[in-house]
PDB file of N, CA and C in Angstrom:
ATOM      1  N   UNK A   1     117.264  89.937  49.159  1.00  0.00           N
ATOM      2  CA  UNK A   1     116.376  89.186  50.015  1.00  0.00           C
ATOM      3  C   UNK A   1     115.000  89.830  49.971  1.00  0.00           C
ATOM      4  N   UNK A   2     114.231  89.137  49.352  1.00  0.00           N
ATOM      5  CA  UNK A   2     112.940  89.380  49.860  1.00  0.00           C
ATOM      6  C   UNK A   2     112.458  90.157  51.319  1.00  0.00           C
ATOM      7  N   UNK A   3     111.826  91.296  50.768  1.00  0.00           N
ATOM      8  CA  UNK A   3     111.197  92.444  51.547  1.00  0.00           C
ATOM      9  C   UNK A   3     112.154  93.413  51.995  1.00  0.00           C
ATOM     10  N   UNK A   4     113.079  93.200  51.595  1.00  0.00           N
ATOM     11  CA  UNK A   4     114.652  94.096  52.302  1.00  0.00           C
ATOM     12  C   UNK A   4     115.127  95.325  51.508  1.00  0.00           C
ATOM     13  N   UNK A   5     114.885  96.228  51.768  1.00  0.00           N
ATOM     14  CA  UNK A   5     115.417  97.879  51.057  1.00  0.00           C
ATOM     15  C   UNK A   5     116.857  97.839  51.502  1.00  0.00           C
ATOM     16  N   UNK A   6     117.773  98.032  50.400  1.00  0.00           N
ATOM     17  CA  UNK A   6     119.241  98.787  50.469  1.00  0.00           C
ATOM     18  C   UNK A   6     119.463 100.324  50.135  1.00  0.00           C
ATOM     19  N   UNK A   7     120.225 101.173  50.266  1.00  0.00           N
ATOM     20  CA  UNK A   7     120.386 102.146  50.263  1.00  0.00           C
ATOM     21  C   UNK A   7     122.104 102.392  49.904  1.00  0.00           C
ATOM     22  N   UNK A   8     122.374 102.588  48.201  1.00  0.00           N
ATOM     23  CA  UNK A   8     123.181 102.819  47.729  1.00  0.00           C
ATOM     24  C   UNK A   8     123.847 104.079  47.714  1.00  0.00           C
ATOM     25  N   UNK A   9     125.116 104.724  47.896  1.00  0.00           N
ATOM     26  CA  UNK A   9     125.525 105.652  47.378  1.00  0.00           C
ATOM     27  C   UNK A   9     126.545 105.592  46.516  1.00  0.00           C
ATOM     28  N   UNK A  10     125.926 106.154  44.877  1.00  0.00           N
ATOM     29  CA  UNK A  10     127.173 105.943  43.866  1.00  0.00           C
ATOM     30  C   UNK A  10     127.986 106.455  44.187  1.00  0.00           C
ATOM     31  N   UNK A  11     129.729 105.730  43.357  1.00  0.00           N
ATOM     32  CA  UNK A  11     130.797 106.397  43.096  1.00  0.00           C
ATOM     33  C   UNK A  11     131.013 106.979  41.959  1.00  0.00           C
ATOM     34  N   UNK A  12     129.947 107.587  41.678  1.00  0.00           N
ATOM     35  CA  UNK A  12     129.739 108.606  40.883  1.00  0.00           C
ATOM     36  C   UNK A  12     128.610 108.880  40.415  1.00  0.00           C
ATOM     37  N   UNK A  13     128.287 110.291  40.850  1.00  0.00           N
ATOM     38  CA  UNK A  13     127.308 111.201  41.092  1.00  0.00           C
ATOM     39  C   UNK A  13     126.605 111.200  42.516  1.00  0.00           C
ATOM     40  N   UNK A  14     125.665 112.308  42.676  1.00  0.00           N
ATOM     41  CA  UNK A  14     125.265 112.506  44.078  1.00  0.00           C
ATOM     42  C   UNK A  14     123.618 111.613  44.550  1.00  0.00           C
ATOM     43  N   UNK A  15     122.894 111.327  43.769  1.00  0.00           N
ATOM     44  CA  UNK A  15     121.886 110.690  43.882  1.00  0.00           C
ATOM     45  C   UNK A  15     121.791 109.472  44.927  1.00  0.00           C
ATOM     46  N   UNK A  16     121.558 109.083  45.832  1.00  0.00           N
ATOM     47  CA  UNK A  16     121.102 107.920  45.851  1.00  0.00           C
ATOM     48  C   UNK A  16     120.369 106.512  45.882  1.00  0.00           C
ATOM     49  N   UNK A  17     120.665 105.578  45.726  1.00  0.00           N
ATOM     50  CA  UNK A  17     120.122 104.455  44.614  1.00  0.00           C
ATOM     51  C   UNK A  17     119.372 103.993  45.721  1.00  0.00           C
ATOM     52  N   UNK A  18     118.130 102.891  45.783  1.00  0.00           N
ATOM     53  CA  UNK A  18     117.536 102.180  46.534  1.00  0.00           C
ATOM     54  C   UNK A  18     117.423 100.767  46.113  1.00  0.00           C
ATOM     55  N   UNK A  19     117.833 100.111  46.734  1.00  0.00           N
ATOM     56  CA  UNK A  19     117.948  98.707  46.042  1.00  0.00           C
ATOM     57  C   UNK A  19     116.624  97.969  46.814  1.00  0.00           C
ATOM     58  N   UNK A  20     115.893  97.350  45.752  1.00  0.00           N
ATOM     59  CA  UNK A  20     114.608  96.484  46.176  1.00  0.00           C
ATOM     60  C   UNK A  20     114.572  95.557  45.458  1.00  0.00           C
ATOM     61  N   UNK A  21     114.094  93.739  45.988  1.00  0.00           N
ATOM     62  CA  UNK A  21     113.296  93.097  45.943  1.00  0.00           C
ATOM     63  C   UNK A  21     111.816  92.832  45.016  1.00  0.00           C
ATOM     64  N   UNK A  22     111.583  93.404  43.789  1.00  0.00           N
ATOM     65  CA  UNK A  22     109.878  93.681  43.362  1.00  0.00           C
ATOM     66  C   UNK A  22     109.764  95.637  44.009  1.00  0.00           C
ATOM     67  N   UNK A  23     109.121  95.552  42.656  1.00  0.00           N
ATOM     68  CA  UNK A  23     108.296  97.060  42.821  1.00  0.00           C
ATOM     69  C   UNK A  23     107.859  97.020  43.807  1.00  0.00           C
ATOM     70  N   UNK A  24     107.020  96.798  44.657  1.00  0.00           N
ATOM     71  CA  UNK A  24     105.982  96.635  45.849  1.00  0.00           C
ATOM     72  C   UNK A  24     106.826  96.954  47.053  1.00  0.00           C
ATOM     73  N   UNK A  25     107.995  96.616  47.491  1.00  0.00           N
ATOM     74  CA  UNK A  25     108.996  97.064  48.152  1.00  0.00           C
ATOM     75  C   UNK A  25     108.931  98.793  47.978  1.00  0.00           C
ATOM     76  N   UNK A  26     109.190  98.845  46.994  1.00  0.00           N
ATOM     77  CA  UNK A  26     109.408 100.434  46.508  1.00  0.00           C
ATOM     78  C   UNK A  26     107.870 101.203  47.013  1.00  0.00           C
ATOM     79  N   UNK A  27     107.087 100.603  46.415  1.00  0.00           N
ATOM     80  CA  UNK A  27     105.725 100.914  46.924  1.00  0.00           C
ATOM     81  C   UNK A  27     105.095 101.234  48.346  1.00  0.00           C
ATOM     82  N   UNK A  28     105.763 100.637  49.364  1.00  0.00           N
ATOM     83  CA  UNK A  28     105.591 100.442  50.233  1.00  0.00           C
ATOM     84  C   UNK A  28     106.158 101.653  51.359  1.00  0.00           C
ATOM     85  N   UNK A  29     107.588 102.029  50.670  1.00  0.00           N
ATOM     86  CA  UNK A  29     108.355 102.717  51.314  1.00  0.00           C
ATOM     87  C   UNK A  29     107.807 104.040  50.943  1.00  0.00           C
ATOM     88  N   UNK A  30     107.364 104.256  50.212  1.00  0.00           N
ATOM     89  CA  UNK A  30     107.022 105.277  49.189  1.00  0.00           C
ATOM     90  C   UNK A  30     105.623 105.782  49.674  1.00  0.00           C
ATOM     91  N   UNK A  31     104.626 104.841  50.377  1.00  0.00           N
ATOM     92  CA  UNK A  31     103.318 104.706  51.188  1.00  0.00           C
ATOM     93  C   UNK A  31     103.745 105.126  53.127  1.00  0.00           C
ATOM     94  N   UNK A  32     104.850 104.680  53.242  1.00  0.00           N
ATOM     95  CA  UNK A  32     105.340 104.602  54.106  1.00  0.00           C
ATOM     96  C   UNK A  32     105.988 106.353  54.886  1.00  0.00           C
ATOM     97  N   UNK A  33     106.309 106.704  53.814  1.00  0.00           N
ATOM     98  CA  UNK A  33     107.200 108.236  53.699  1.00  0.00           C
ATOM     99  C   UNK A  33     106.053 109.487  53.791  1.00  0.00           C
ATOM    100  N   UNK A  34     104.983 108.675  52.952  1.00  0.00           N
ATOM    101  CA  UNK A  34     103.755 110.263  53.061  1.00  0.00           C
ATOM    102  C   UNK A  34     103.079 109.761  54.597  1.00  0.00           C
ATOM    103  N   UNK A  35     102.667 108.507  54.943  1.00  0.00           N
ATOM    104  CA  UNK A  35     102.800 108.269  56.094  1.00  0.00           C
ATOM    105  C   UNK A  35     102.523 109.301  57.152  1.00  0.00           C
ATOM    106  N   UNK A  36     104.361 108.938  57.378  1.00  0.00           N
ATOM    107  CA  UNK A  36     104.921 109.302  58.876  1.00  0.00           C
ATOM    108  C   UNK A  36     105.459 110.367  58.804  1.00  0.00           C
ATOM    109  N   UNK A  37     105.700 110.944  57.297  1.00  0.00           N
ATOM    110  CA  UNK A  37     106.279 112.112  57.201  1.00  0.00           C
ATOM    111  C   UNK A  37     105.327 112.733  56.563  1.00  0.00           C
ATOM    112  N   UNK A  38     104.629 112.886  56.049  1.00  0.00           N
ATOM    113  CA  UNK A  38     103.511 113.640  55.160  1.00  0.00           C
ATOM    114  C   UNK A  38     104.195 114.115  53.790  1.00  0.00           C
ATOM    115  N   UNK A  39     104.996 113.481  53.563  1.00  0.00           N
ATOM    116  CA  UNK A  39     105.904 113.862  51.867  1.00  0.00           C
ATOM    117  C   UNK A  39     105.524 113.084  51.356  1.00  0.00           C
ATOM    118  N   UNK A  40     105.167 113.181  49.992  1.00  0.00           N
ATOM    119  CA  UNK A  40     105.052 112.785  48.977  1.00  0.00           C
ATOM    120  C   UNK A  40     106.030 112.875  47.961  1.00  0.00           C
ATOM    121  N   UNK A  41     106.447 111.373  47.666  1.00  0.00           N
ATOM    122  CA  UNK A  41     107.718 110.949  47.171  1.00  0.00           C
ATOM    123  C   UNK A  41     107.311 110.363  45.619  1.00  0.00           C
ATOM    124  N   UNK A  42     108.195 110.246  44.903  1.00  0.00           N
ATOM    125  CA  UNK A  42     108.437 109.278  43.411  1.00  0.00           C
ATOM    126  C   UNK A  42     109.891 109.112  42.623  1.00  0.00           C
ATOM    127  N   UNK A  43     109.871 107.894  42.722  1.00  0.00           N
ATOM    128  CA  UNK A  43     110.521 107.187  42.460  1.00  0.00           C
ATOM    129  C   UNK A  43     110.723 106.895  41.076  1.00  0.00           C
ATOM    130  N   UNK A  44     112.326 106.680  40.293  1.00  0.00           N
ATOM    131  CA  UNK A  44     112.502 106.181  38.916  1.00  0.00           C
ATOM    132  C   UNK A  44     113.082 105.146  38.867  1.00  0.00           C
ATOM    133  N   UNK A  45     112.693 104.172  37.983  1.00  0.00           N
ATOM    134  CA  UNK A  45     113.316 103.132  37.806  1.00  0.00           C
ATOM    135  C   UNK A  45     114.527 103.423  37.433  1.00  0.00           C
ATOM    136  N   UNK A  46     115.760 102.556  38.179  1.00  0.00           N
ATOM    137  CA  UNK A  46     117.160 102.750  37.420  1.00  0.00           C
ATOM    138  C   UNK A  46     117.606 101.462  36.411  1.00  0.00           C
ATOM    139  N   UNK A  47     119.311 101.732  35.803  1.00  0.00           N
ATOM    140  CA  UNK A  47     119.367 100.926  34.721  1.00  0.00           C
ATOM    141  C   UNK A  47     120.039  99.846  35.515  1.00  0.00           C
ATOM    142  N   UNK A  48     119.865  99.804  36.734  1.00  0.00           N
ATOM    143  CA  UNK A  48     120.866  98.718  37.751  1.00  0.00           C
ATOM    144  C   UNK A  48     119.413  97.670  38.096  1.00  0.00           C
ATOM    145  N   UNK A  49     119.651  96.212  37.806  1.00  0.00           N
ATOM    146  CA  UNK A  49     118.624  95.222  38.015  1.00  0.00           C
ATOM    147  C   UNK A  49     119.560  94.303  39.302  1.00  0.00           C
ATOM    148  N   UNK A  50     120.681  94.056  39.976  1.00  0.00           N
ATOM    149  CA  UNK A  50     121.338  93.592  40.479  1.00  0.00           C
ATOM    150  C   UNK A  50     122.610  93.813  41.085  1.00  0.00           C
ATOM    151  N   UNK A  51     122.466  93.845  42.330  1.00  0.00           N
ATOM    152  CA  UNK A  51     123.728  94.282  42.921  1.00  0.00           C
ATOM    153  C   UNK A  51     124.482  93.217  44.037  1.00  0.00           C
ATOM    154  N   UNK A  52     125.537  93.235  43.840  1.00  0.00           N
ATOM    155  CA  UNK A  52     126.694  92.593  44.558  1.00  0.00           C
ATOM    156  C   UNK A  52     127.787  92.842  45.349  1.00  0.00           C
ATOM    157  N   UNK A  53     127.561  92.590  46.635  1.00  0.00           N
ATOM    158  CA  UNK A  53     128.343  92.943  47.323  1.00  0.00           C
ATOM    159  C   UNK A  53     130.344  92.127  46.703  1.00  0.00           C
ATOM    160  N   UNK A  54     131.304  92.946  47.421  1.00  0.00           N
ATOM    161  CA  UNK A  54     132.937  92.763  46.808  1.00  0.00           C
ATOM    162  C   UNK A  54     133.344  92.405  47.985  1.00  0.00           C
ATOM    163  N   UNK A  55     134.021  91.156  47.708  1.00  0.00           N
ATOM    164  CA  UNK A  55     135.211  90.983  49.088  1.00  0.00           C
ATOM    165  C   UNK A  55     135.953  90.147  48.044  1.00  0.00           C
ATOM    166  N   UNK A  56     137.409  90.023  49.283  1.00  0.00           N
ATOM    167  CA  UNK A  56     138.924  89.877  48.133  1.00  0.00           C
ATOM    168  C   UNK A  56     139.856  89.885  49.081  1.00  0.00           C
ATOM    169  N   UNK A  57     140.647  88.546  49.179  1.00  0.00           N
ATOM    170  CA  UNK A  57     141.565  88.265  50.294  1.00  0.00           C
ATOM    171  C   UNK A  57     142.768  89.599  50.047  1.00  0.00           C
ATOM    172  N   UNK A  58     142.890  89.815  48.792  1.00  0.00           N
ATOM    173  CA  UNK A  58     143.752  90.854  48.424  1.00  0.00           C
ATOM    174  C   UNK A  58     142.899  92.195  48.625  1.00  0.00           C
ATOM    175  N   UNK A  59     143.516  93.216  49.582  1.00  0.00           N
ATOM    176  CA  UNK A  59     142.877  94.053  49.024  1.00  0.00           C
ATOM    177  C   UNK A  59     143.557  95.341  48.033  1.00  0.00           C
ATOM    178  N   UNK A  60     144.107  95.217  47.334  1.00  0.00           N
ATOM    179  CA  UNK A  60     144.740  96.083  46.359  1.00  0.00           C
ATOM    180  C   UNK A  60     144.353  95.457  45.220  1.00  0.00           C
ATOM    181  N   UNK A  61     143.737  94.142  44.648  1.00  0.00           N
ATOM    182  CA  UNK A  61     143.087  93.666  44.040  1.00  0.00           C
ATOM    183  C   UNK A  61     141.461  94.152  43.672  1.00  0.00           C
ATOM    184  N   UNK A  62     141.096  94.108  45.252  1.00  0.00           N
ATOM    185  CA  UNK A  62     139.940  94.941  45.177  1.00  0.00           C
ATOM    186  C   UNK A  62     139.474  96.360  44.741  1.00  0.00           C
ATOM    187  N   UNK A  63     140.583  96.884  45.349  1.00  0.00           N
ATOM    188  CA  UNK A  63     140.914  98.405  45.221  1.00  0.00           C
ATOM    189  C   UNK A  63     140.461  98.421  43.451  1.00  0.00           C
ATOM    190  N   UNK A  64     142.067  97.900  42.739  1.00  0.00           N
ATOM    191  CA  UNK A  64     142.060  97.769  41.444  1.00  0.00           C
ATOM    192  C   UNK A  64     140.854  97.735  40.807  1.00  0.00           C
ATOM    193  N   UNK A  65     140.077  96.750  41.623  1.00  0.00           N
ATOM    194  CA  UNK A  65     138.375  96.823  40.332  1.00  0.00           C
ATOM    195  C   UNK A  65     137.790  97.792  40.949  1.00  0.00           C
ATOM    196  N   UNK A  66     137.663  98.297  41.366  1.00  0.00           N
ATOM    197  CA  UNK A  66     136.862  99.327  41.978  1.00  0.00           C
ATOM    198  C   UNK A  66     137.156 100.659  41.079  1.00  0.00           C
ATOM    199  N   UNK A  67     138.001 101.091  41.259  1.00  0.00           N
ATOM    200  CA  UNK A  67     138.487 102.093  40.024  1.00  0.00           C
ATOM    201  C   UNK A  67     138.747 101.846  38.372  1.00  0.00           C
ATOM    202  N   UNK A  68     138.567 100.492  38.241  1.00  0.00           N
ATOM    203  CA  UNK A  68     138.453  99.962  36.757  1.00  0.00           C
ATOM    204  C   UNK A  68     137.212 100.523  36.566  1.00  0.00           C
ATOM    205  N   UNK A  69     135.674  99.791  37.809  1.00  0.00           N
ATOM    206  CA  UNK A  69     134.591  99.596  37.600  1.00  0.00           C
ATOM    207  C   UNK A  69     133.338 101.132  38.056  1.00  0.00           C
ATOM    208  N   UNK A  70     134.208 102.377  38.044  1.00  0.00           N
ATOM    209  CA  UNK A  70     133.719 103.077  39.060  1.00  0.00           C
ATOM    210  C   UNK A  70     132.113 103.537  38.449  1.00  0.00           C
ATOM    211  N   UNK A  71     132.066 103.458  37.347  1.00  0.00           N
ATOM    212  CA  UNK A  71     130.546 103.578  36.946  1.00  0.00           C
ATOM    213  C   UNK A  71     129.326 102.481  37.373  1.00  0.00           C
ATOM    214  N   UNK A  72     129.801 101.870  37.851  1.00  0.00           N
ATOM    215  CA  UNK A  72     128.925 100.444  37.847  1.00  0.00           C
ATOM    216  C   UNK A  72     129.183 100.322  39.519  1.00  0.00           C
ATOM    217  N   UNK A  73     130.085 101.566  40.442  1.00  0.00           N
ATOM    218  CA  UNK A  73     130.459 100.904  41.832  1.00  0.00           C
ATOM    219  C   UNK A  73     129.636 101.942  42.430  1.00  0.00           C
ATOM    220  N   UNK A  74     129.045 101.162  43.626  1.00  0.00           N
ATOM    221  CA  UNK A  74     128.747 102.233  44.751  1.00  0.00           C
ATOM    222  C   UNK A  74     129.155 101.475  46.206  1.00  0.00           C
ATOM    223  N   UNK A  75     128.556 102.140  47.257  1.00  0.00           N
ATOM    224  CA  UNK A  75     128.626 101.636  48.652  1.00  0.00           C
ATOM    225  C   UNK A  75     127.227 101.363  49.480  1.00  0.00           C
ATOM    226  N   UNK A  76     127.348 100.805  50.265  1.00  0.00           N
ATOM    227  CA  UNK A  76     126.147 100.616  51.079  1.00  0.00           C
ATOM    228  C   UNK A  76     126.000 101.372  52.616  1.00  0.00           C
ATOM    229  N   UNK A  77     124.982 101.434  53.222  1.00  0.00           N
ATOM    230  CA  UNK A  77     125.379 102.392  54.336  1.00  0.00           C
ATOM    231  C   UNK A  77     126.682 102.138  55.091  1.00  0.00           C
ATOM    232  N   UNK A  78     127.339 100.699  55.200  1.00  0.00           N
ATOM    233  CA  UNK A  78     128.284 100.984  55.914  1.00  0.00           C
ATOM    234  C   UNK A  78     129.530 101.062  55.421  1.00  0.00           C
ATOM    235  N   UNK A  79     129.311 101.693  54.068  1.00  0.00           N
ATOM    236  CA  UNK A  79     130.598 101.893  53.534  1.00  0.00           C
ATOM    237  C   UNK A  79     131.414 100.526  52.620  1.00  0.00           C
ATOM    238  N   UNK A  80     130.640  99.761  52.758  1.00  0.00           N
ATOM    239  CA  UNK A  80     130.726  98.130  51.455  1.00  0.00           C
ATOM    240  C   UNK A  80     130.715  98.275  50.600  1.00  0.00           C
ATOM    241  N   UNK A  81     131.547  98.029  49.764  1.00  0.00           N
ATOM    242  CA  UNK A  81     131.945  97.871  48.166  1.00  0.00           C
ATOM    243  C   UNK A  81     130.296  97.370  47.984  1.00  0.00           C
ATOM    244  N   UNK A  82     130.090  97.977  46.746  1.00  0.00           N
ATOM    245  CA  UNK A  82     128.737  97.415  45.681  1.00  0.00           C
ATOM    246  C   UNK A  82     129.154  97.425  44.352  1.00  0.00           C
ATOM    247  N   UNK A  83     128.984  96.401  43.755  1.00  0.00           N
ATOM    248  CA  UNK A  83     129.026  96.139  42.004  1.00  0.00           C
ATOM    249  C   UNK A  83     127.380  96.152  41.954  1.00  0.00           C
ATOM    250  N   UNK A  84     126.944  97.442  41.059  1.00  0.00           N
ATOM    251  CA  UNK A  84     125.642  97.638  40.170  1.00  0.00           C
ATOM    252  C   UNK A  84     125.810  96.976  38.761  1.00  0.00           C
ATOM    253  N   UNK A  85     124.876  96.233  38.501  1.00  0.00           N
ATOM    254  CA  UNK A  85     124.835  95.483  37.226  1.00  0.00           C
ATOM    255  C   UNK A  85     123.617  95.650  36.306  1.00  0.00           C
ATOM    256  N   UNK A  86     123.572  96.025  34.985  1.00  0.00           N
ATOM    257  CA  UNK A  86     122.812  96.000  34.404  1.00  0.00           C
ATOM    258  C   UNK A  86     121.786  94.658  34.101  1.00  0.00           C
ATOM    259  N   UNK A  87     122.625  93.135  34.085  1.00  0.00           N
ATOM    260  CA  UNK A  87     122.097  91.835  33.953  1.00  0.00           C
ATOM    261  C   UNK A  87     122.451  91.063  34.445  1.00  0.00           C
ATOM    262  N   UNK A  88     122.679  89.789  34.379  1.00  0.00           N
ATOM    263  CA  UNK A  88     123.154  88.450  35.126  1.00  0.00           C
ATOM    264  C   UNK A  88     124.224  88.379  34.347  1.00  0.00           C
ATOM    265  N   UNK A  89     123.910  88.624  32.919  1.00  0.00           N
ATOM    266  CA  UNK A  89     125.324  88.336  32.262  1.00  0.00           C
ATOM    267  C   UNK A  89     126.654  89.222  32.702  1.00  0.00           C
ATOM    268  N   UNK A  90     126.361  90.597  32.935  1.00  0.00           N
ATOM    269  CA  UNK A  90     127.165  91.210  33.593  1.00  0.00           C
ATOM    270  C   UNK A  90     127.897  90.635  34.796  1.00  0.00           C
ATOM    271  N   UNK A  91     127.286  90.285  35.445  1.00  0.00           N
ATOM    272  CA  UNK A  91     127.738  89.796  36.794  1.00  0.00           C
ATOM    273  C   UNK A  91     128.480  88.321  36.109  1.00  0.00           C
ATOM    274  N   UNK A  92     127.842  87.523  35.619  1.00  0.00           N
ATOM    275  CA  UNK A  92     128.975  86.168  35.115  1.00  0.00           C
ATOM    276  C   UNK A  92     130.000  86.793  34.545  1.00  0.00           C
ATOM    277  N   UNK A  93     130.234  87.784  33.729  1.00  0.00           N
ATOM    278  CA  UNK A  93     131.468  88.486  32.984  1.00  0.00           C
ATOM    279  C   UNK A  93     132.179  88.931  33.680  1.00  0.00           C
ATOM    280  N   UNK A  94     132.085  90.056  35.711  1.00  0.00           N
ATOM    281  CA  UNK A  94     132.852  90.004  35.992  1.00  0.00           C
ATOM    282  C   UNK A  94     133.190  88.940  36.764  1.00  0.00           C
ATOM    283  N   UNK A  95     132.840  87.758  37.224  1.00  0.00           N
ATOM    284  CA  UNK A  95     133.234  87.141  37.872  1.00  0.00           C
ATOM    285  C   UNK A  95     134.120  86.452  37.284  1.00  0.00           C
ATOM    286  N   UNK A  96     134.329  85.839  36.028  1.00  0.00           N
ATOM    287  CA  UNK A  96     134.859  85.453  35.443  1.00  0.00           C
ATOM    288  C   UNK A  96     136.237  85.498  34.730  1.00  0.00           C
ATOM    289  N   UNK A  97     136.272  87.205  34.840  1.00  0.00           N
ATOM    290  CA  UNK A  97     137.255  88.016  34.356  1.00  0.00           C
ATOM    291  C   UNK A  97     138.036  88.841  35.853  1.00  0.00           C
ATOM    292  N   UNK A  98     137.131  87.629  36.796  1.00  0.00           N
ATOM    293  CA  UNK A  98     137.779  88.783  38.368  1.00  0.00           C
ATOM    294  C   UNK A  98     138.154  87.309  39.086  1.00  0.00           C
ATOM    295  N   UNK A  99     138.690  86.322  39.356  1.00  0.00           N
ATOM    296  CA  UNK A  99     138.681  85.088  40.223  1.00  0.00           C
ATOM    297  C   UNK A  99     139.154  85.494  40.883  1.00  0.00           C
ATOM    298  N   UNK A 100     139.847  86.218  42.161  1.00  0.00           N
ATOM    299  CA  UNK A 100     139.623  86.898  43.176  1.00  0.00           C
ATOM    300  C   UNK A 100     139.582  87.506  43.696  1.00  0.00           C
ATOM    301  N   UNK A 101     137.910  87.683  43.418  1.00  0.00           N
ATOM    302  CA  UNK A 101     136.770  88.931  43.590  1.00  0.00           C
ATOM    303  C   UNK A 101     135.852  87.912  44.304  1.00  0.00           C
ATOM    304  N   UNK A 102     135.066  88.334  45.272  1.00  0.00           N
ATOM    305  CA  UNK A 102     133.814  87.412  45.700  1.00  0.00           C
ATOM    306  C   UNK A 102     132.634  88.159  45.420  1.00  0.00           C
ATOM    307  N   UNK A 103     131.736  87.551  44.636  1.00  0.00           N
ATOM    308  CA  UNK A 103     130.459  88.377  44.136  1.00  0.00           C
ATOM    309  C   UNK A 103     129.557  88.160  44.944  1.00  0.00           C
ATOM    310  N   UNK A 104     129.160  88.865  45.609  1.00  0.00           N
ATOM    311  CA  UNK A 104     128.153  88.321  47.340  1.00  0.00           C
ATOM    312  C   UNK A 104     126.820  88.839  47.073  1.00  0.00           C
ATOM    313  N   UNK A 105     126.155  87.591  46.850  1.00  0.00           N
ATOM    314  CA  UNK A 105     124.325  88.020  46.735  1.00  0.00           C
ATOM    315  C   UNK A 105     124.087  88.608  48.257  1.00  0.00           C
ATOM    316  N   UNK A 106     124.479  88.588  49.448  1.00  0.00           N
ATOM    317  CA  UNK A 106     124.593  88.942  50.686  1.00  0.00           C
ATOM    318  C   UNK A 106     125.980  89.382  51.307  1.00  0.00           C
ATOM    319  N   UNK A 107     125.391  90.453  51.838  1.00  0.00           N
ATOM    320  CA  UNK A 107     127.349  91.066  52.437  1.00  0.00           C
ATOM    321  C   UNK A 107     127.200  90.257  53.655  1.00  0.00           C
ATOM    322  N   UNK A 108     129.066  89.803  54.097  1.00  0.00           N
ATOM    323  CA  UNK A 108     129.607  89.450  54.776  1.00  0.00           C
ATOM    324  C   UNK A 108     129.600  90.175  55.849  1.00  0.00           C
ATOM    325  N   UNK A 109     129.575  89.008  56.817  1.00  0.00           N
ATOM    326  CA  UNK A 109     129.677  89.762  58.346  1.00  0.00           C
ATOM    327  C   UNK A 109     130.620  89.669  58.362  1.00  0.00           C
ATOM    328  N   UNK A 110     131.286  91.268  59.238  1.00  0.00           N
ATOM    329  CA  UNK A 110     132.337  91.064  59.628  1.00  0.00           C
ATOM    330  C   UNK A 110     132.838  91.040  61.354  1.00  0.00           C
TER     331      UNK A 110
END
């Protein structure tokens, strides 16, 4: 969504990811941080262009891709499955190869 920062933590490695909307998002936060905090921050582009939230009436189904997918998985602050994707085609490939998996441009309320 437009103007909206996420805050990823991979399932694998310690870094974590920031999911944005346009550079300018990034920019902002980044303007924002020397700010209010007086740090001076920088930022790298990652190889993730798209992320998707996971839901799955099954969840041992879910489970299952999650540990298939663990390079490509992280969480969101509240602990939500994330599929990181390199492209769109990625994301049509797993959906395709996952029918029930729900690929969520927006996480579900629960």
């Amino acid at each position: 969504e437009e103007g909206v920062t996420q805050l990823f933590k991979p399932a694998m490695g310690s870094d974590m990811i920031i999911g944005a909307v346009g550079s300018l998002q990034i920019d902002v936060m980044a303007e924002r941080i020397k700010t209010e905090y007086g740090l001076e921050v920088a930022f790298e582009a990652g190889m993730f262009q798209i992320a998707r939230w996971l839901a799955a009436d099954n969840p041992q189904i879910l489970k299952d891709f999650i540990v298939k997918n663990q390079g490509a998985m992280a969480e969101d602050l509240d602990g939500a499955p994330v599929l990181l994707a390199k492209s769109p085609w990625d994301i049509s490939y797993a959906e395709s190869k996952n029918p029930d998996i729900r690929f969520l441009k927006v996480k579900e309320r629960r």
